[in-house]
C-alpha atoms as a PDB file:
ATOM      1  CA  UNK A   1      61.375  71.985 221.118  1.00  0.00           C
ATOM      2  CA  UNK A   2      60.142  69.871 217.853  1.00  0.00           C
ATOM      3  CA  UNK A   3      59.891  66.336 218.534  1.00  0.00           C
ATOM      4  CA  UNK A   4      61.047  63.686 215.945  1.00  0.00           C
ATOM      5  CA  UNK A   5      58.742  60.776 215.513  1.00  0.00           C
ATOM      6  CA  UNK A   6      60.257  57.782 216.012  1.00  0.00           C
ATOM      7  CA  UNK A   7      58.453  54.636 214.942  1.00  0.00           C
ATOM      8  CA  UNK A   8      61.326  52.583 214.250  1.00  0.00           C
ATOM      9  CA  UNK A   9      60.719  53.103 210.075  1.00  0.00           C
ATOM     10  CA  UNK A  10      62.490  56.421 209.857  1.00  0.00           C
ATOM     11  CA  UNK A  11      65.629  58.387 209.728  1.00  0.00           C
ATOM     12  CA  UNK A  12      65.166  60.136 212.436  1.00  0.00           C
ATOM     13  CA  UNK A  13      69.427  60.335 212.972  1.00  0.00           C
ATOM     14  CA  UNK A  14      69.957  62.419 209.931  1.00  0.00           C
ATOM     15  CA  UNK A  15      66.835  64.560 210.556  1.00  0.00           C
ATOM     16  CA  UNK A  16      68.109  65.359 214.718  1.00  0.00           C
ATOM     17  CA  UNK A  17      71.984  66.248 212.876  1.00  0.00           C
ATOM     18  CA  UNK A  18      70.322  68.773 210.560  1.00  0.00           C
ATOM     19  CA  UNK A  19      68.459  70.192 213.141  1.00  0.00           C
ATOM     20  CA  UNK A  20      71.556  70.554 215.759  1.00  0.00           C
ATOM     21  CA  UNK A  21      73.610  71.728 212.651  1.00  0.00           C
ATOM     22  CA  UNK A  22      70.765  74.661 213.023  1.00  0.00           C
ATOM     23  CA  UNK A  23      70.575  75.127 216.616  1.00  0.00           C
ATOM     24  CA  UNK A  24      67.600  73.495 217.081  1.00  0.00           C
ATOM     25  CA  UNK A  25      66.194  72.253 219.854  1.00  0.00           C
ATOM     26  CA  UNK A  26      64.414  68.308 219.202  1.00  0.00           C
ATOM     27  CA  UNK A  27      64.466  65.054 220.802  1.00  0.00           C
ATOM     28  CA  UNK A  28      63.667  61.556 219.077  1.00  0.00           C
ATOM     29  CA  UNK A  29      60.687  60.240 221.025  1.00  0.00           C
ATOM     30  CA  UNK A  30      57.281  58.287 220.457  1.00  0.00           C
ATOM     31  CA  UNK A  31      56.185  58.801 223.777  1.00  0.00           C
ATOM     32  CA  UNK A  32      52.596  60.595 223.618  1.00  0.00           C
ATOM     33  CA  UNK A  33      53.239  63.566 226.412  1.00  0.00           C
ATOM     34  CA  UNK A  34      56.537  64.511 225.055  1.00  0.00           C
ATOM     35  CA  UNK A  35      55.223  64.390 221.248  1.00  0.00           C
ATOM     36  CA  UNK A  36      52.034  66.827 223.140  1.00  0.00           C
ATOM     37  CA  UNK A  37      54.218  69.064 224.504  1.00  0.00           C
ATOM     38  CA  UNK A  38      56.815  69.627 221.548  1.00  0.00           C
ATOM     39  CA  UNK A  39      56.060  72.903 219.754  1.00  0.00           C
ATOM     40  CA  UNK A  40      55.894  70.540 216.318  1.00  0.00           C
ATOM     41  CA  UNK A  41      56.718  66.961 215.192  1.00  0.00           C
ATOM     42  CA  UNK A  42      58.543  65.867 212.459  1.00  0.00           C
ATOM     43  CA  UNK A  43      57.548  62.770 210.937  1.00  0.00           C
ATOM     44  CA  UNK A  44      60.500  61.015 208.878  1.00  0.00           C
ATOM     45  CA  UNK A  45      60.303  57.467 207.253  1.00  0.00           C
ATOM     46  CA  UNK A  46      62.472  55.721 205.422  1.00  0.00           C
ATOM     47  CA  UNK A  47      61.689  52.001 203.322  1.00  0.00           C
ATOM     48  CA  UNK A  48      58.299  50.433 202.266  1.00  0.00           C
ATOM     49  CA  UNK A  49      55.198  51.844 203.259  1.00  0.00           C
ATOM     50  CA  UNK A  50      53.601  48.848 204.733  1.00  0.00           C
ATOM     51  CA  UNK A  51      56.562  48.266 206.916  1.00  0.00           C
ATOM     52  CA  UNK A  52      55.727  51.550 208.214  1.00  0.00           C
ATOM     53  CA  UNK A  53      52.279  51.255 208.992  1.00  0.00           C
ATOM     54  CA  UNK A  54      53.200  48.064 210.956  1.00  0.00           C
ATOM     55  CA  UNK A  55      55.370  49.828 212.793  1.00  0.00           C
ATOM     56  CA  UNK A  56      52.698  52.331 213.959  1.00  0.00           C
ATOM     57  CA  UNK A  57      49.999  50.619 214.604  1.00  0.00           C
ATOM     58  CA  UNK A  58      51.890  47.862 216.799  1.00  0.00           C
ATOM     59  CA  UNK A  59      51.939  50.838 219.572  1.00  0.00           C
ATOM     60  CA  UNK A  60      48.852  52.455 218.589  1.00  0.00           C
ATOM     61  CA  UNK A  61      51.171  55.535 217.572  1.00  0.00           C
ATOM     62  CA  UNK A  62      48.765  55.837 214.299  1.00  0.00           C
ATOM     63  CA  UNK A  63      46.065  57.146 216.635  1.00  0.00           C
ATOM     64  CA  UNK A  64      48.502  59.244 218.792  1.00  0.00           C
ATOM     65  CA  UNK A  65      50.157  60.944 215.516  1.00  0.00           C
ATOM     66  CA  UNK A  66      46.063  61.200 214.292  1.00  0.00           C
ATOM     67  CA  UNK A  67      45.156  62.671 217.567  1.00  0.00           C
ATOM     68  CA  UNK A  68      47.978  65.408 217.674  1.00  0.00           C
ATOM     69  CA  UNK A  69      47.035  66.268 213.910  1.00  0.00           C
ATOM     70  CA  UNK A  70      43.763  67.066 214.479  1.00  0.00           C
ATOM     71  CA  UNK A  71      44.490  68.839 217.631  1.00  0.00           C
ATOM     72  CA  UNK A  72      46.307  71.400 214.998  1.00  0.00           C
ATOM     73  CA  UNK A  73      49.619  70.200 216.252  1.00  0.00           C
ATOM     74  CA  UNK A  74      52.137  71.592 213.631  1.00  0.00           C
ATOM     75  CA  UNK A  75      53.720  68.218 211.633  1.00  0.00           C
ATOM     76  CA  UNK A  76      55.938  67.846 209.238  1.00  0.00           C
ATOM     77  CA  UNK A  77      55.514  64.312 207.545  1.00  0.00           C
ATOM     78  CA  UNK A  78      58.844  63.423 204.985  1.00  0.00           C
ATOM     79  CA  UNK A  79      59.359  60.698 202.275  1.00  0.00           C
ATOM     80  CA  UNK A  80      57.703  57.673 203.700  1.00  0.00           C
ATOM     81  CA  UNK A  81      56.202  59.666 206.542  1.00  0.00           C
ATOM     82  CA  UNK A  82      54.998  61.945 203.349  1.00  0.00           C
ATOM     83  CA  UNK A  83      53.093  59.023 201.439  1.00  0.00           C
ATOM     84  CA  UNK A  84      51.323  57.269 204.574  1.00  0.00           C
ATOM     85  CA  UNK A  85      49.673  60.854 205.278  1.00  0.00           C
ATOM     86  CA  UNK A  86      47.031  59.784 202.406  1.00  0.00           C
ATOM     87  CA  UNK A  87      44.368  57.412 202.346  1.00  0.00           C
ATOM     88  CA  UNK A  88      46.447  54.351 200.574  1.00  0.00           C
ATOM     89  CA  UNK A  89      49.866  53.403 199.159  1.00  0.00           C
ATOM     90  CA  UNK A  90      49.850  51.036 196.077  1.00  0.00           C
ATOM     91  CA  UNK A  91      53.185  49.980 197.875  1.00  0.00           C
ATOM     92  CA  UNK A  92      52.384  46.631 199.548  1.00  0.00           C
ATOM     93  CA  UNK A  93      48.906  47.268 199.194  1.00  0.00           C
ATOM     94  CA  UNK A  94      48.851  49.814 202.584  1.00  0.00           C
ATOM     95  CA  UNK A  95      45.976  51.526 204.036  1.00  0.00           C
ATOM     96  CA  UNK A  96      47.385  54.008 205.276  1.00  0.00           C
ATOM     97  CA  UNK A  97      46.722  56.983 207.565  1.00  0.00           C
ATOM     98  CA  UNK A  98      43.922  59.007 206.310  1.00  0.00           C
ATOM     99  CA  UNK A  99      44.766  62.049 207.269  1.00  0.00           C
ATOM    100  CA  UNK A 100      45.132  63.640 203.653  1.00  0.00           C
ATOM    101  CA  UNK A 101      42.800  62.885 200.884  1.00  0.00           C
ATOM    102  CA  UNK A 102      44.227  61.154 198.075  1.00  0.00           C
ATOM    103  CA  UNK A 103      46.930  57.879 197.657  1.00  0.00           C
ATOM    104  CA  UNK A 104      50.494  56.771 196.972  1.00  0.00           C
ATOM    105  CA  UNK A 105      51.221  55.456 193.375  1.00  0.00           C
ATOM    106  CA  UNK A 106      54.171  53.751 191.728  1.00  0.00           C
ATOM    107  CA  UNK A 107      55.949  55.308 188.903  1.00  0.00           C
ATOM    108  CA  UNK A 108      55.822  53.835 185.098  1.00  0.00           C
ATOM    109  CA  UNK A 109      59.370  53.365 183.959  1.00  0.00           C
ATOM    110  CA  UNK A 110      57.660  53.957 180.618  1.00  0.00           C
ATOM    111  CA  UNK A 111      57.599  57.293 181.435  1.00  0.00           C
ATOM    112  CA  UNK A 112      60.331  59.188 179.852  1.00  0.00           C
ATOM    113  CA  UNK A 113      62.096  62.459 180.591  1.00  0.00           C
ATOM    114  CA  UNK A 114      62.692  65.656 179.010  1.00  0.00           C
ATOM    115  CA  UNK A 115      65.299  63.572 176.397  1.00  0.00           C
ATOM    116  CA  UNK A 116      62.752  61.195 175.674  1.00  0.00           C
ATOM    117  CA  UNK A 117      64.392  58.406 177.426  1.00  0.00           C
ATOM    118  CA  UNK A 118      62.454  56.100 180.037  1.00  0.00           C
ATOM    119  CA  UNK A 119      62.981  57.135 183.417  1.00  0.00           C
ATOM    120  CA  UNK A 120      64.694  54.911 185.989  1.00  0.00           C
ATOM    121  CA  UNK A 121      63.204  54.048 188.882  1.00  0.00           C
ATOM    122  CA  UNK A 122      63.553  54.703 191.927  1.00  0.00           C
ATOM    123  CA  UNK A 123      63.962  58.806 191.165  1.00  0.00           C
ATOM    124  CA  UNK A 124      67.065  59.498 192.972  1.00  0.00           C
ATOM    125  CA  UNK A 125      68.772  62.142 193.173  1.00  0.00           C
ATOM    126  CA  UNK A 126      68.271  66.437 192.614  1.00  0.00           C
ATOM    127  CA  UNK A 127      65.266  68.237 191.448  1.00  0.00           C
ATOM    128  CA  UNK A 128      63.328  71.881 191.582  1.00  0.00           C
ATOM    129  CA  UNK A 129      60.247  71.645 193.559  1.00  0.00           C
ATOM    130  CA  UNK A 130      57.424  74.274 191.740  1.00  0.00           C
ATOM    131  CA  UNK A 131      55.157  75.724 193.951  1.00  0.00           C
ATOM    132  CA  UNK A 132      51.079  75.670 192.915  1.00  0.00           C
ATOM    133  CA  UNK A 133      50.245  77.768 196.382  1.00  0.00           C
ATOM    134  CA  UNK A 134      52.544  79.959 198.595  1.00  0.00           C
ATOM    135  CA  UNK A 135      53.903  77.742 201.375  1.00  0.00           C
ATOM    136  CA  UNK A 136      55.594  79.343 204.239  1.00  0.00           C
ATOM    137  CA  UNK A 137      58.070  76.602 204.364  1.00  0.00           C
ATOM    138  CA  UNK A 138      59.810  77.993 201.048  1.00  0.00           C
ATOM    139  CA  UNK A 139      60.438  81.850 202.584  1.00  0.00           C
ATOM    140  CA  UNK A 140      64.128  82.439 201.350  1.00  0.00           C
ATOM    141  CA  UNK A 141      64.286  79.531 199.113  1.00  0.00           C
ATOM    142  CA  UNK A 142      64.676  80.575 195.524  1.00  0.00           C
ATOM    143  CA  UNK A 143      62.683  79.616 192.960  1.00  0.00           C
ATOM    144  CA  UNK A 144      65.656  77.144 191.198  1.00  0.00           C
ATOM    145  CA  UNK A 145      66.571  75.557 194.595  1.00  0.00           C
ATOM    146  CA  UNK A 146      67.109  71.574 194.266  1.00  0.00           C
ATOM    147  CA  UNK A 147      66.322  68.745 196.880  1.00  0.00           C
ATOM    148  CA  UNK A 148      67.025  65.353 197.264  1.00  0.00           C
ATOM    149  CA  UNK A 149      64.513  62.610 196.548  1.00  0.00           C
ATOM    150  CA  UNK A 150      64.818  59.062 196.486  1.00  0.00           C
ATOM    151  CA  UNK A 151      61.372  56.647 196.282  1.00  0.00           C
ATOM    152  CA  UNK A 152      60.234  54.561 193.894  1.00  0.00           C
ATOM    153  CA  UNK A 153      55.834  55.392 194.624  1.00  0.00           C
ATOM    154  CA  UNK A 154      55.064  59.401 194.568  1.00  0.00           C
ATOM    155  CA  UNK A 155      51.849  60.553 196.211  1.00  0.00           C
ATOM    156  CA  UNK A 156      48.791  61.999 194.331  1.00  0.00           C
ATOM    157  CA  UNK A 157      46.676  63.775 196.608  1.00  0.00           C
ATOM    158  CA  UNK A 158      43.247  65.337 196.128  1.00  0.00           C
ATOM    159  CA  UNK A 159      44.393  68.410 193.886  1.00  0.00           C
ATOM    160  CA  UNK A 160      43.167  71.080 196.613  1.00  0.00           C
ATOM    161  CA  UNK A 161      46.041  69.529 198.909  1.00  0.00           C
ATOM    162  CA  UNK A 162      48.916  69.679 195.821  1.00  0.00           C
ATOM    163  CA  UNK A 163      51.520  72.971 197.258  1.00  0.00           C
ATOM    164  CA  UNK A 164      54.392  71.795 194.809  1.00  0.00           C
ATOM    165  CA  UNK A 165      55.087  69.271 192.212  1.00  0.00           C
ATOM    166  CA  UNK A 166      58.158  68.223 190.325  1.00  0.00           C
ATOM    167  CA  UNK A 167      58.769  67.162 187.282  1.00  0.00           C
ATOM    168  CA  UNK A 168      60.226  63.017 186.267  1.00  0.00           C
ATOM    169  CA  UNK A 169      57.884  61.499 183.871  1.00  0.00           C
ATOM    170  CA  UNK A 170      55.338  63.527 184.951  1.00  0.00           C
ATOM    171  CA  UNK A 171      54.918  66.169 187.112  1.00  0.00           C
ATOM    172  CA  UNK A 172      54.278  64.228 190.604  1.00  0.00           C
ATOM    173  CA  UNK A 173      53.343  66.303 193.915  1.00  0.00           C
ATOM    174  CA  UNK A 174      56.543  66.874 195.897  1.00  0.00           C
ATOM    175  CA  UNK A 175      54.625  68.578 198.392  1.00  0.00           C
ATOM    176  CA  UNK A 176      51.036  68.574 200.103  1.00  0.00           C
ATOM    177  CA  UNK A 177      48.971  69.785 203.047  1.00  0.00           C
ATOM    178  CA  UNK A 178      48.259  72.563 204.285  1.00  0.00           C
ATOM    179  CA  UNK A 179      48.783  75.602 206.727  1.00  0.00           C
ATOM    180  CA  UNK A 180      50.443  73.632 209.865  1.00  0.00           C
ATOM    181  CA  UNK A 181      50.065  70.153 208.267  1.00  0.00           C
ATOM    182  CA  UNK A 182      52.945  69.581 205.544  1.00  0.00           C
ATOM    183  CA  UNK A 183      54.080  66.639 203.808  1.00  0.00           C
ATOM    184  CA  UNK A 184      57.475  66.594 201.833  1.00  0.00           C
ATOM    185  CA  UNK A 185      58.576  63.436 199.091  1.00  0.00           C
ATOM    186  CA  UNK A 186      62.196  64.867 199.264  1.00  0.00           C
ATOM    187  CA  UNK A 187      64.938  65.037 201.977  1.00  0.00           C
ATOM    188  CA  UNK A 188      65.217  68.449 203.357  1.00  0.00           C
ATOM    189  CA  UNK A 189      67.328  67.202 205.707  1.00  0.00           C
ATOM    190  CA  UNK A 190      69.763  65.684 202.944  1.00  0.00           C
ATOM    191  CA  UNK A 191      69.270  68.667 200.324  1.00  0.00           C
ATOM    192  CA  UNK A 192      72.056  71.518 201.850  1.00  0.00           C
ATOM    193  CA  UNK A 193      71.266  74.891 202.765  1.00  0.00           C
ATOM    194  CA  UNK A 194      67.365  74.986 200.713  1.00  0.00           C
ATOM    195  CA  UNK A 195      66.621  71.686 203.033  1.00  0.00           C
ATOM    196  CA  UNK A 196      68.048  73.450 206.023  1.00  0.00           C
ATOM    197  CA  UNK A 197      65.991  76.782 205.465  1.00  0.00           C
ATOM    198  CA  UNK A 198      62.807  74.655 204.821  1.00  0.00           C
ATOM    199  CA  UNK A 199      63.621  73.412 208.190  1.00  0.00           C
ATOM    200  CA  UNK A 200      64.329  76.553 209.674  1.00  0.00           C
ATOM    201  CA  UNK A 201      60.973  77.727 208.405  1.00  0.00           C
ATOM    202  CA  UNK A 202      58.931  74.809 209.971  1.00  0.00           C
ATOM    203  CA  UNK A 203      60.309  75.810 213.384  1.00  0.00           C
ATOM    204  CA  UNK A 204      59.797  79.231 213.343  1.00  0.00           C
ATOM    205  CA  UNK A 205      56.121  78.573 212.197  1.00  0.00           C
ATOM    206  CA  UNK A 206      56.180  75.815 215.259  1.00  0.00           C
ATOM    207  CA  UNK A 207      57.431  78.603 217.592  1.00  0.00           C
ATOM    208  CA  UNK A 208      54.928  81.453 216.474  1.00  0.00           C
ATOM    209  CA  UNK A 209      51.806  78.892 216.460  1.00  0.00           C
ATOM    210  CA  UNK A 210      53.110  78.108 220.248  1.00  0.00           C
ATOM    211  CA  UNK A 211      52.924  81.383 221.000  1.00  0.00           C
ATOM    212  CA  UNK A 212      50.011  82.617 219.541  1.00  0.00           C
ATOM    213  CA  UNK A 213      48.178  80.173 222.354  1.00  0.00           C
END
């Protein structure tokens, strides 16, 4: 069963109908034993960073989430719950969680794209993800898959934690981590059958690291 992390700053209601959609097993919970005994967490977020962080330390569910991570829980941290994996978030000045080296900056609508005019910001809508390491989330996704993004601040962590970037302005990291600990600035569960294998392939790693105990 993967549990979905709710903290009251996510979308955990689109994340649970792409994971029925697949068969999968998951309940929406924040309550520390469940969240232990789930096979992996998902950790969505939607809005501003610092609304977020509110949100989890109010219950102390920063140190639970912490706790699990360290304990090599498998997580899967997307958008919002992507960015407050770092250190900071220039988004309402945050501290965040600390987990992941590195912090959450705002993109320059200065920055232009491959026509040479200024980006718009937020970045919404479809773009490739290019991987910098192999990432088991991406088995069966081709190379030229798109996913959905929408956000406004892009994370820049330490460059040994960077698995996939994508280009708008500049080429931001769209993914970090590492082997059981992944962090995602798109939607897989809004981006069609790419976002629904990436999903498939963080449960099956959830079930085989449950086994292998």
């Amino acid at each position: 069963m993967l549990a979905i992390f709710d903290y009251k700053a996510g979308n955990q209601t689109s994340v649970k109908r792409a994971l029925d959609h697949l068969g999968i097993p998951c309940e929406i919970t924040n309550k520390p034993e469940k969240l232990d005994a789930a096979q992996g967490i998902i950790f969505p977020g939607v809005g501003a960073a610092g609304q977020a962080m509110d949100e989890l330390t109010a219950d102390g569910l920063d140190e639970v989430l912490k706790g699990l991570i360290w304990q090599k829980k498998p997580v899967l941290g997307i958008c919002v719950g992507c960015q407050i994996l770092l250190d900071y978030s220039e988004e309402n000045d945050t501290a965040a969680l600390e987990v992941i080296p590195g912090e959450c900056r705002l993109f320059n609508p200065s920055w232009v794209d491959f026509e040479g005019n200024p980006i718009r910001v937020p970045h919404m809508g479809w773009n490739q993800v290019e991987l910098k390491q192999e990432c088991e989330l991406f088995a069966g996704i081709a190379p030229d898959a798109e996913f959905y993004f929408v956000h406004s601040y892009y994370p820049a962590p330490k460059e040994d934690f960077v698995i996939g970037t994508t280009r708008y302005g500049i080429d931001f990291c769209a993914i970090h981590g590492r082997t059981g600990l992944w962090a995602v600035q798109f939607h897989p569960e809004k981006s069609g059958n790419p976002g629904l294998q990436l999903l498939k392939n963080f449960h099956e790693y959830c079930k085989e690291a449950d086994n292998a105990e």
